[in-house]
Structures are given as structure tokens and as C-alpha cells.
N, C-alpha and C. Protein backbone atom coordinates (compact mmCIF):
# COMPACT_ATOMS: atom_id res chain seq x y z
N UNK A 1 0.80 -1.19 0.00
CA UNK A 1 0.00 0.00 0.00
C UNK A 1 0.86 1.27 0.00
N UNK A 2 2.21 0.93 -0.17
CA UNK A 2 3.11 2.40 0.08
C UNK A 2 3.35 2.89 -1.64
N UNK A 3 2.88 2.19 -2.44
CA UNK A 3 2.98 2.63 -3.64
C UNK A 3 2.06 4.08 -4.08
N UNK A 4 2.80 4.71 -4.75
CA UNK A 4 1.86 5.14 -4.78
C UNK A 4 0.78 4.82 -6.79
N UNK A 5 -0.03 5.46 -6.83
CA UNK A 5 -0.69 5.42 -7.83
C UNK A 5 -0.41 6.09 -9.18
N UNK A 6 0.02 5.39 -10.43
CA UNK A 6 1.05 6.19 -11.66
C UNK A 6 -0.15 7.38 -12.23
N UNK A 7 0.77 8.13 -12.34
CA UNK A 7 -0.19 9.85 -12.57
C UNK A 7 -0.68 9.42 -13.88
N UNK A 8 -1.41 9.98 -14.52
CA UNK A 8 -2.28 9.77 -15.64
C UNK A 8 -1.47 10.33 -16.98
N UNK A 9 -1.08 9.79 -17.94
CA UNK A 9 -0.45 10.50 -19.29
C UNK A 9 1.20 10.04 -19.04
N UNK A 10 1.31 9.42 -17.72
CA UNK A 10 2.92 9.46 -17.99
C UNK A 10 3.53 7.99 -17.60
N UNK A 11 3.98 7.54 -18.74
CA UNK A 11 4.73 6.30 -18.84
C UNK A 11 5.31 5.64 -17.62
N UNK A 12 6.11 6.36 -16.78
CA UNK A 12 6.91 5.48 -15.34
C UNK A 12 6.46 7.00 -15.08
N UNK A 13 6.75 5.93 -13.21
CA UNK A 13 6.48 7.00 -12.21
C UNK A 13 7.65 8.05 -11.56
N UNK A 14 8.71 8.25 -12.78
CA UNK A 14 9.56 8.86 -12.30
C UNK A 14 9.58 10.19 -12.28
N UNK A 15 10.41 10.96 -11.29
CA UNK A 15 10.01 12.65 -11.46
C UNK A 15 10.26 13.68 -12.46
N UNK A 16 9.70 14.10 -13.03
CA UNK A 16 10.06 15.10 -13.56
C UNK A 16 11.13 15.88 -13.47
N UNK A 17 12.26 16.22 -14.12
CA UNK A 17 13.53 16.41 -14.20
C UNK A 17 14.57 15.55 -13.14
N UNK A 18 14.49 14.22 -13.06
CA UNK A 18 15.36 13.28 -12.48
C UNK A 18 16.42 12.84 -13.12
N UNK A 19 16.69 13.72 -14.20
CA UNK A 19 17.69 13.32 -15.40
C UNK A 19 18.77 14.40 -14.77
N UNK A 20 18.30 15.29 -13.95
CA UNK A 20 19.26 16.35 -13.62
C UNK A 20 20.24 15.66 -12.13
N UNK A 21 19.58 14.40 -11.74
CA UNK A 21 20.78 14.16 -10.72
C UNK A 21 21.55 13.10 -10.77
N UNK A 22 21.65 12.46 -12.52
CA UNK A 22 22.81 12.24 -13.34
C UNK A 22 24.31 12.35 -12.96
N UNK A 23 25.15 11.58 -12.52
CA UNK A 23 26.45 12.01 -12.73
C UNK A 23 27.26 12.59 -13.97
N UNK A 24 27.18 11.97 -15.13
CA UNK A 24 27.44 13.15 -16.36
C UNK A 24 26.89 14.28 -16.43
N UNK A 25 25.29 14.66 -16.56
CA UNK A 25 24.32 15.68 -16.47
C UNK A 25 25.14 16.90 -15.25
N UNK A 26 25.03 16.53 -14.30
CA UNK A 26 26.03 17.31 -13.53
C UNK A 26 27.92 17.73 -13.59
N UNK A 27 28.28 16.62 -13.83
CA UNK A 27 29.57 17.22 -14.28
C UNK A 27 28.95 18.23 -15.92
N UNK A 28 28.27 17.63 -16.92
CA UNK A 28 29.03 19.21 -17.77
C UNK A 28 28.50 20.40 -17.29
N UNK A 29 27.35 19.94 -16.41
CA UNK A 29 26.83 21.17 -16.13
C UNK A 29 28.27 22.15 -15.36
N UNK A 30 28.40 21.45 -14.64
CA UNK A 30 29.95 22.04 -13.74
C UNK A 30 30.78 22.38 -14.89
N UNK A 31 31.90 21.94 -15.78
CA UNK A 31 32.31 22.29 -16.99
C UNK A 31 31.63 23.27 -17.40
N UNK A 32 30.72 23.61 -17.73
CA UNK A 32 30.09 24.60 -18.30
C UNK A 32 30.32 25.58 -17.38
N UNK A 33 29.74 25.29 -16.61
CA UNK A 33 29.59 26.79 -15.76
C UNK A 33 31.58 27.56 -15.08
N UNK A 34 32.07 26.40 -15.14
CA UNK A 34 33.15 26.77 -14.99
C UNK A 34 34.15 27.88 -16.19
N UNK A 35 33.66 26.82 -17.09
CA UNK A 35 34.36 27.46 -18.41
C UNK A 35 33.71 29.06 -18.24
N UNK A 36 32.46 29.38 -18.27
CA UNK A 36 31.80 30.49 -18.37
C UNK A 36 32.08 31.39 -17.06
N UNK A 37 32.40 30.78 -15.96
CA UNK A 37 33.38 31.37 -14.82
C UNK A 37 34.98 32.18 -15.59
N UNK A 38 35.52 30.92 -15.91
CA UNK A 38 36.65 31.63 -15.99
C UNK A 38 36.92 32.38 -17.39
N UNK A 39 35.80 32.62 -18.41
CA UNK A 39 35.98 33.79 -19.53
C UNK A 39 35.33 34.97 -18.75
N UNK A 40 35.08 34.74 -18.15
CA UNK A 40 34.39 36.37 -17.49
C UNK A 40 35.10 36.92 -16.90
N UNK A 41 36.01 36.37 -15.82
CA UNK A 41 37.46 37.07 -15.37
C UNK A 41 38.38 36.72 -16.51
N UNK A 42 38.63 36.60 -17.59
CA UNK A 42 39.70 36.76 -17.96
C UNK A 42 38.88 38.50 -19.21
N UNK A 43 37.53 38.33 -19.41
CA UNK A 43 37.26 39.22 -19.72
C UNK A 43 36.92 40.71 -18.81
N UNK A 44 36.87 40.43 -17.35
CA UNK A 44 37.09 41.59 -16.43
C UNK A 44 39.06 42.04 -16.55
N UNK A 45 39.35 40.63 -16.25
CA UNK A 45 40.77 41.74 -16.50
C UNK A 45 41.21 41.97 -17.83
N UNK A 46 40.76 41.72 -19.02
CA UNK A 46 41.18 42.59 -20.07
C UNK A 46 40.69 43.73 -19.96
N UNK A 47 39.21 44.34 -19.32
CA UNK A 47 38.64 45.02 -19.27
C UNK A 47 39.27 46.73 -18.98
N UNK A 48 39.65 45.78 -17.64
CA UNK A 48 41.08 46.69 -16.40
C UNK A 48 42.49 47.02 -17.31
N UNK A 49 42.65 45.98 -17.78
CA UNK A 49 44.07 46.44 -18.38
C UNK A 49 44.09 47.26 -20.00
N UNK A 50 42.94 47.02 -20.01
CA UNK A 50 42.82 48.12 -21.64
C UNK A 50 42.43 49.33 -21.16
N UNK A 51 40.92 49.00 -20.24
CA UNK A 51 40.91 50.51 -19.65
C UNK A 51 41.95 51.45 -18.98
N UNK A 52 42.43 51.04 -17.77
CA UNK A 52 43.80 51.79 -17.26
C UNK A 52 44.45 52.12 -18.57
N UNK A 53 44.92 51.73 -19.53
CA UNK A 53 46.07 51.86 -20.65
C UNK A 53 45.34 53.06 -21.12
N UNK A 54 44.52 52.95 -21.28
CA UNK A 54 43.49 54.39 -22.13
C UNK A 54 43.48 54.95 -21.01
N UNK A 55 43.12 55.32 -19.91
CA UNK A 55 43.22 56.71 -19.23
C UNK A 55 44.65 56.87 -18.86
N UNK A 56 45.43 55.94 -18.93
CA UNK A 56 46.99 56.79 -18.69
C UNK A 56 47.51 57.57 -19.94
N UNK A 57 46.92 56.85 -21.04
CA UNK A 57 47.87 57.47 -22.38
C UNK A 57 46.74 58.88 -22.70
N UNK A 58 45.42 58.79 -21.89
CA UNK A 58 44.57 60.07 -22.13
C UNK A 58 44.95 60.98 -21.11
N UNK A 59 45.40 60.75 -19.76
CA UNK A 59 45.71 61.78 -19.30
C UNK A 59 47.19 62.51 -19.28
N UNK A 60 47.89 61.64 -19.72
CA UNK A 60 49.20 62.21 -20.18
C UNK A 60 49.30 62.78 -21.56
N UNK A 61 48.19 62.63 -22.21
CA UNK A 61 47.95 63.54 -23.67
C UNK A 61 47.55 64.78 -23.04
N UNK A 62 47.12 64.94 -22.19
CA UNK A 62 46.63 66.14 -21.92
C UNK A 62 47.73 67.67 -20.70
């Protein structure tokens, strides 16, 4: 009696997004988010080092 009863329209009684606690599914997710971690600091410090370069060579133009 601890079963419970299969919901109507759906093949197995499994949950809805249970594909997400996958061991692959989770690692690329990690890969991913990592990769997209570390272009964002490497695009903050280009950011810094182009900017500074332009206000030193702008305020010494002046």
C-alpha cells in the first residue's frame, strides 16, 4: 500500500527532471559553468588592463 498510484499521461512513475541528478548531467553542467566562470574574469581583467592603458595614455595627452 506504500505505492503510490502512476499519474495519468505518464509512462513510469519517475520525477520530472530526475535526469538532472545524473552524474554526467552534472559534471558538464559544472564544466560549463566553470568554463563560463573563468571567460568572465579573464574578460574583467582585459577590461582593467585596456581601460587603465586608455586613461593613462589620455591623461598624459593632456
Amino acid at each position: 500500500m506504500s505505492d503510490r498510484p502512476p499519474r495519468s499521461g505518464r509512462p513510469h512513475p519517475a520525477p520530472h527532471g530526475a535526469g538532472l541528478e545524473s552524474p554526467r548531467v552534472l559534471r558538464v553542467l559544472a564544466v560549463v559553468f566553470t568554463v563560463a566562470a573563468a571567460g568572465s574574469l579573464v574578460l574583467v581583467v582585459l577590461d582593467r588592463a585596456i581601460g587603465g592603458r586608455r586613461r593613462a595614455i589620455s591623461s598624459s595627452a593632456s
